[in-house]
N, C-alpha and C. Protein backbone atom coordinates (compact mmCIF):
# COMPACT_ATOMS: atom_id res chain seq x y z
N UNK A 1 -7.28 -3.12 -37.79
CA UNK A 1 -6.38 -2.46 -36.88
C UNK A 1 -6.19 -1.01 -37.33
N UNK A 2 -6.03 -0.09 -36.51
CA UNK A 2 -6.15 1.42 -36.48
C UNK A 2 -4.84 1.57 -36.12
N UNK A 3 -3.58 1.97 -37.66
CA UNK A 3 -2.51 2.44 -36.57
C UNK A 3 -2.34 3.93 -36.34
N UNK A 4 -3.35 4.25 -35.62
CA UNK A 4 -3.26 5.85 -34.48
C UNK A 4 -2.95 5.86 -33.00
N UNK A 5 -2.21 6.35 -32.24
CA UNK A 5 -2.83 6.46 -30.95
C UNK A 5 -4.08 7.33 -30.74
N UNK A 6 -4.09 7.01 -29.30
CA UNK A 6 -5.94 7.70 -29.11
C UNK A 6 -6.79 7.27 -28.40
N UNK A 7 -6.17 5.57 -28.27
CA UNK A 7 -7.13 4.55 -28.65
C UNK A 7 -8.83 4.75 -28.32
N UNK A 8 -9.97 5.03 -27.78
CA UNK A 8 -10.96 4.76 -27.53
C UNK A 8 -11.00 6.03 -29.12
N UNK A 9 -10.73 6.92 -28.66
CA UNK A 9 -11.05 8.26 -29.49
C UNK A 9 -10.77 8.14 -31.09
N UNK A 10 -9.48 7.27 -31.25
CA UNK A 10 -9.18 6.71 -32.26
C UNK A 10 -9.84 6.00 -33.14
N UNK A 11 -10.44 5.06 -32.24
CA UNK A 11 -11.56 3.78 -33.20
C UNK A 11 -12.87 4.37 -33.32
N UNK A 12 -13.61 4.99 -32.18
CA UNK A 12 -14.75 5.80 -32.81
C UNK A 12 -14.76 7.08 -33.50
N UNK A 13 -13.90 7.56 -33.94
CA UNK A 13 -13.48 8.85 -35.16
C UNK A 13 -13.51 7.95 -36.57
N UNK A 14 -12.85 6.42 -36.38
CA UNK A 14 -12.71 5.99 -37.53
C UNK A 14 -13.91 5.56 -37.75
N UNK A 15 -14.77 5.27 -37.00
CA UNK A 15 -16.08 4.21 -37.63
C UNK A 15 -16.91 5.44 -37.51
N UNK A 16 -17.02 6.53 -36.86
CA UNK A 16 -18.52 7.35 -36.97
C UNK A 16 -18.40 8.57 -37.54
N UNK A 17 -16.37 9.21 -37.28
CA UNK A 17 -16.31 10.62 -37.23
C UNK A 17 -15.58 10.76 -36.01
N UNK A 18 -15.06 12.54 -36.26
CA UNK A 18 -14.40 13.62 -35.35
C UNK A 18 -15.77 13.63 -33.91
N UNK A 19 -17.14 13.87 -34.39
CA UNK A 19 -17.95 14.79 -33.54
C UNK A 19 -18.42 13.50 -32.58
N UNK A 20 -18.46 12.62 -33.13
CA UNK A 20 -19.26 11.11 -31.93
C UNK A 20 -18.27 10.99 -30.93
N UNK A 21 -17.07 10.89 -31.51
CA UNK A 21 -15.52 10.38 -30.50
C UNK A 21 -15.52 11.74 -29.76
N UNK A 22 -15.77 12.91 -29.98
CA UNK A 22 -15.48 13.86 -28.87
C UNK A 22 -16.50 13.89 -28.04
N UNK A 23 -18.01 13.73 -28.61
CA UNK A 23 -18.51 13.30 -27.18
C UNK A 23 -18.88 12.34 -26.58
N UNK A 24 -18.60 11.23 -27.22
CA UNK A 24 -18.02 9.68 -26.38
C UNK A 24 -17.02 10.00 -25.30
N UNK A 25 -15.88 10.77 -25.54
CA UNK A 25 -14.70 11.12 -24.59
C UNK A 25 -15.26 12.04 -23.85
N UNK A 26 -15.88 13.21 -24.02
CA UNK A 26 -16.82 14.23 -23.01
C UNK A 26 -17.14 13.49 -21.86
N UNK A 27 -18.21 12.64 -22.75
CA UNK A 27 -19.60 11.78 -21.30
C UNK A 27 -18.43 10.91 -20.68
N UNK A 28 -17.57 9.99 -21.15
CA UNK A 28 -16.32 9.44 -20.21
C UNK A 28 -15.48 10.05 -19.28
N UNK A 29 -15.28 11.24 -19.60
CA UNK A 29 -14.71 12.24 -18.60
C UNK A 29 -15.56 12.87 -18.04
N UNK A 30 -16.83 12.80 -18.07
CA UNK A 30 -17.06 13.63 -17.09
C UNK A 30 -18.24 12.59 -16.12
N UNK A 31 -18.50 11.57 -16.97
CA UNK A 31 -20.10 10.01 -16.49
C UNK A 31 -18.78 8.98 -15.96
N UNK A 32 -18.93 8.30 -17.17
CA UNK A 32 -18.46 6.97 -17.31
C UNK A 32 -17.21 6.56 -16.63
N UNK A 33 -16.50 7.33 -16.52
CA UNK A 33 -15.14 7.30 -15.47
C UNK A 33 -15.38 7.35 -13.92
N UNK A 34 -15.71 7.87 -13.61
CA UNK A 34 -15.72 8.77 -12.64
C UNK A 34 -16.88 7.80 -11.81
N UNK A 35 -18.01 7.69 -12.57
CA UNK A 35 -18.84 6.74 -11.75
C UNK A 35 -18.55 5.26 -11.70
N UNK A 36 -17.61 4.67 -12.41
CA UNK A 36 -17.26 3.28 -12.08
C UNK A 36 -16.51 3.51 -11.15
N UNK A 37 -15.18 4.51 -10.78
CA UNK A 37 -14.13 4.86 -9.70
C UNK A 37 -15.27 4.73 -8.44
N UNK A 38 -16.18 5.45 -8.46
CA UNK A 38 -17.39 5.51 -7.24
C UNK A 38 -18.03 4.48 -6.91
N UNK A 39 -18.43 3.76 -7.98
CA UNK A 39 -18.86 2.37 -7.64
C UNK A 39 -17.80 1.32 -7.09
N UNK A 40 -16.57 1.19 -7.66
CA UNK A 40 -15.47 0.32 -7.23
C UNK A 40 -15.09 0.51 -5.54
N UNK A 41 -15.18 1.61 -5.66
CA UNK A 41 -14.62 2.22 -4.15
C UNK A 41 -15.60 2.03 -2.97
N UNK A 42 -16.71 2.31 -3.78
CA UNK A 42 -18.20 2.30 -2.45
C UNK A 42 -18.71 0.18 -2.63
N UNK A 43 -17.65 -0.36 -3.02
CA UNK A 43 -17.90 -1.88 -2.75
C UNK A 43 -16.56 -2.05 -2.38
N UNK A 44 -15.70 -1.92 -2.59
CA UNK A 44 -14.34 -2.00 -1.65
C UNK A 44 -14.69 -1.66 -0.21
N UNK A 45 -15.07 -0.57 0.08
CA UNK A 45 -15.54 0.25 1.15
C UNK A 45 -16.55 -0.80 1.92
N UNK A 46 -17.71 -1.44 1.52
CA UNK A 46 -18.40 -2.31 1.83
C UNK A 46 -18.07 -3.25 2.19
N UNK A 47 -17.47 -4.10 1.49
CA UNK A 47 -16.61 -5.20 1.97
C UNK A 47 -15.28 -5.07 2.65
N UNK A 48 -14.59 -3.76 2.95
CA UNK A 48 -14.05 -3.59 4.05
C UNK A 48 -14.48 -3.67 5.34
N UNK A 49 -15.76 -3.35 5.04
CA UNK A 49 -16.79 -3.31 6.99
C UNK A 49 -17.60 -4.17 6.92
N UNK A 50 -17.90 -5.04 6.12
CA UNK A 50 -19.01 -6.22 6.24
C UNK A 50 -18.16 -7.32 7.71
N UNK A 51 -17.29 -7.43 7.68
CA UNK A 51 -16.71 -8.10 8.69
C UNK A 51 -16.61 -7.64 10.23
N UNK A 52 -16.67 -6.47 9.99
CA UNK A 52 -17.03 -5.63 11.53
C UNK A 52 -18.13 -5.22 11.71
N UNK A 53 -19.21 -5.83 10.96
CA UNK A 53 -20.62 -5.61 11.29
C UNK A 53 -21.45 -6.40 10.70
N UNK A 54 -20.93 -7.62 11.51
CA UNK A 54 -21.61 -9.29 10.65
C UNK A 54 -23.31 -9.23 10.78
N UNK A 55 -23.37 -8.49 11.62
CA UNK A 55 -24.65 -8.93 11.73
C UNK A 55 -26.12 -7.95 11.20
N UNK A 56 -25.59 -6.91 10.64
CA UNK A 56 -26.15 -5.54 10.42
C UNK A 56 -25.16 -4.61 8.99
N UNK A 57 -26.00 -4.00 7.99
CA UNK A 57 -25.07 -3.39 7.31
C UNK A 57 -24.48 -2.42 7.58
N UNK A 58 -23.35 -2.17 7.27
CA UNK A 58 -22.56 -1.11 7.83
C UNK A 58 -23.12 0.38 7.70
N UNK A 59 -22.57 1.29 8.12
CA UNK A 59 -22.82 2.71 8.40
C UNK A 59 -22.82 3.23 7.15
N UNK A 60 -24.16 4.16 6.22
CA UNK A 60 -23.40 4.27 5.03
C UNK A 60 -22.46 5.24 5.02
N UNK A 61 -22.36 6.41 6.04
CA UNK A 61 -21.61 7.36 6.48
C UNK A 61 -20.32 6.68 6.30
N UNK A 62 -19.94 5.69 7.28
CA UNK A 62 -18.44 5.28 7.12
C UNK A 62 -18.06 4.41 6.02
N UNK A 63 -19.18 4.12 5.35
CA UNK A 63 -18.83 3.47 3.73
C UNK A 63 -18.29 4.72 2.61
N UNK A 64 -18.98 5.41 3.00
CA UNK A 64 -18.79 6.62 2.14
C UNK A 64 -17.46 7.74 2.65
N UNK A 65 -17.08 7.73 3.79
CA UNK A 65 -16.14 8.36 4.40
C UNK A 65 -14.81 6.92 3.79
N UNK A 66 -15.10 5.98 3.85
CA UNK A 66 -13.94 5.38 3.44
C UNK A 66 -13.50 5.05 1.89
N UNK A 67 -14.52 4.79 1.34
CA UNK A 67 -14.74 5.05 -0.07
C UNK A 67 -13.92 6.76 -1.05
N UNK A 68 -14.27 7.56 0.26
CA UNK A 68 -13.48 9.03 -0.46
C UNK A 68 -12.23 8.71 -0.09
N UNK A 69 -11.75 8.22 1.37
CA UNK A 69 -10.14 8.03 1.57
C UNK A 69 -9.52 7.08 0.49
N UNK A 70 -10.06 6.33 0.72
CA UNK A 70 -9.21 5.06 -0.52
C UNK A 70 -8.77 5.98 -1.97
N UNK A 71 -10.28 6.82 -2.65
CA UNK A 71 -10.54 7.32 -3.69
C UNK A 71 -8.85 8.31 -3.58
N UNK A 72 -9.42 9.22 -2.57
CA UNK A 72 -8.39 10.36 -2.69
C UNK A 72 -6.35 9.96 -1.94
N UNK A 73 -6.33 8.96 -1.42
CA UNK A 73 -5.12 7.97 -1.05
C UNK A 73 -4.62 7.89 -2.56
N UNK A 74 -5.73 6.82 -3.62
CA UNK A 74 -4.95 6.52 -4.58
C UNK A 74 -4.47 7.40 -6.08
N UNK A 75 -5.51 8.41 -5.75
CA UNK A 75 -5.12 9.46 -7.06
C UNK A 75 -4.05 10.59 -6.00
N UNK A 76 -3.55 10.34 -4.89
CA UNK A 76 -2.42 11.05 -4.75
C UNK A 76 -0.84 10.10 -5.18
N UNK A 77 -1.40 9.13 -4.36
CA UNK A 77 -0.16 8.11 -5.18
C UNK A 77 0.31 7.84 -6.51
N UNK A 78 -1.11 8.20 -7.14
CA UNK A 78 -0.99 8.29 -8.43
C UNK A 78 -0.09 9.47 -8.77
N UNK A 79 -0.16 10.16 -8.48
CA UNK A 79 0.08 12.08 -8.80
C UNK A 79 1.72 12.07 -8.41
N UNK A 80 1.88 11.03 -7.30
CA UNK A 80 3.16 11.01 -6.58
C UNK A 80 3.99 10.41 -7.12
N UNK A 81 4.20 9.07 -7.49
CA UNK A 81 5.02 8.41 -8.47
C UNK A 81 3.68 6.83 -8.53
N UNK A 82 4.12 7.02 -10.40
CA UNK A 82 2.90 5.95 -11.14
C UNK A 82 3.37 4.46 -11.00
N UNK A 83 5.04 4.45 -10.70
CA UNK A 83 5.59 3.35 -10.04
C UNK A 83 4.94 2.38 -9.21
N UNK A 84 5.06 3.20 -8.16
CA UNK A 84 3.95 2.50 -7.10
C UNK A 84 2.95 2.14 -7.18
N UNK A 85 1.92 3.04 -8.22
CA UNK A 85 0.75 2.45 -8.32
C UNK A 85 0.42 1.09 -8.81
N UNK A 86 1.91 1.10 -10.15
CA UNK A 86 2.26 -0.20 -10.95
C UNK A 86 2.36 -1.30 -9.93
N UNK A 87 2.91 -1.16 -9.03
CA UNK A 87 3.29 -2.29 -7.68
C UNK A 87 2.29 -2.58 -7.08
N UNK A 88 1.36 -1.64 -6.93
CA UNK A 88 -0.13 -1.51 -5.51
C UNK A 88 -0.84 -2.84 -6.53
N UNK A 89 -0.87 -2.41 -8.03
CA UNK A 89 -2.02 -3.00 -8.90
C UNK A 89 -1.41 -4.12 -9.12
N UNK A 90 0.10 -4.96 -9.36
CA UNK A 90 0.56 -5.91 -9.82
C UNK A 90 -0.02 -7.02 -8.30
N UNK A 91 0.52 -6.44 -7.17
CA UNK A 91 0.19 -7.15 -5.84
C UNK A 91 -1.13 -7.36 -6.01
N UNK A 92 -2.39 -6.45 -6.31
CA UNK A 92 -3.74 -7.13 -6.03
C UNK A 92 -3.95 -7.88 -6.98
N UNK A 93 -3.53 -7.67 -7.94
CA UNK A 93 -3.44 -8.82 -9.26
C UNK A 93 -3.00 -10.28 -9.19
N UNK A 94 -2.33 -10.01 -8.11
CA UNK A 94 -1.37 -11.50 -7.63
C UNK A 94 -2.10 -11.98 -7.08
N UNK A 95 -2.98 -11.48 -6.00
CA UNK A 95 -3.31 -11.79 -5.04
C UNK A 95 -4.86 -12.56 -5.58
C-alpha cells in the first residue's frame, strides 16, 4: 500500500520513477481517456438507434451526431454541479 495521493501517478513513480508516471499520465490525458469516453459514447449512441433501424445499421452521421451530444450534455453537467452527475451514475448503476 502507497500512502500518497495521486493514485495512478502515485503507484507508477513508486515502482518505475518520476519520468514513466508523467508520461503514463501524458498518453492518459491526452490517448487513453479520451478514447474510451469516444468509444463508450459511439456504442451508447448505437444502441440508442439499433431499435429504430431494426433492419439496417444506423446512420453513422447520426451515431456520431449523438455520441457528441450525450459526450458534450455530460461534461456540462459535470462542470454544472458533480451532484447530479453522482445521481445520473448511481440510477444507471441501479438500473
Amino acid at each position: 500500500m502507497i500512502p500518497k495521493s495521486g493514485g495512478d501517478y502515485a503507484y507508477i513513480s513508486e515502482a518505475f520513477g518520476d519520468l514513466p508516471a508523467f508520461l503514463y499520465l501524458w498518453g492518459a490525458l491526452f490517448i487513453l481517456v479520451p478514447t474510451g469516453n469516444a468509444i463508450t459514447a459511439l456504442t451508447f449512441a448505437q444502441n440508442i438507434l439499433q431499435p429504430l433501424t431494426p433492419h439496417c445499421e444506423p446512420p453513422k452521421d447520426a451515431v456520431s451526431l449523438i455520441a457528441a451530444i450525450v459526450t458534450c450534455f455530460l461534461t456540462a453537467l459535470n462542470c454544472y454541479n458533480v451532484k447530479w452527475v453522482t445521481r445520473v451514475q448511481d440510477s444507471f448503476t441501479a438500473a
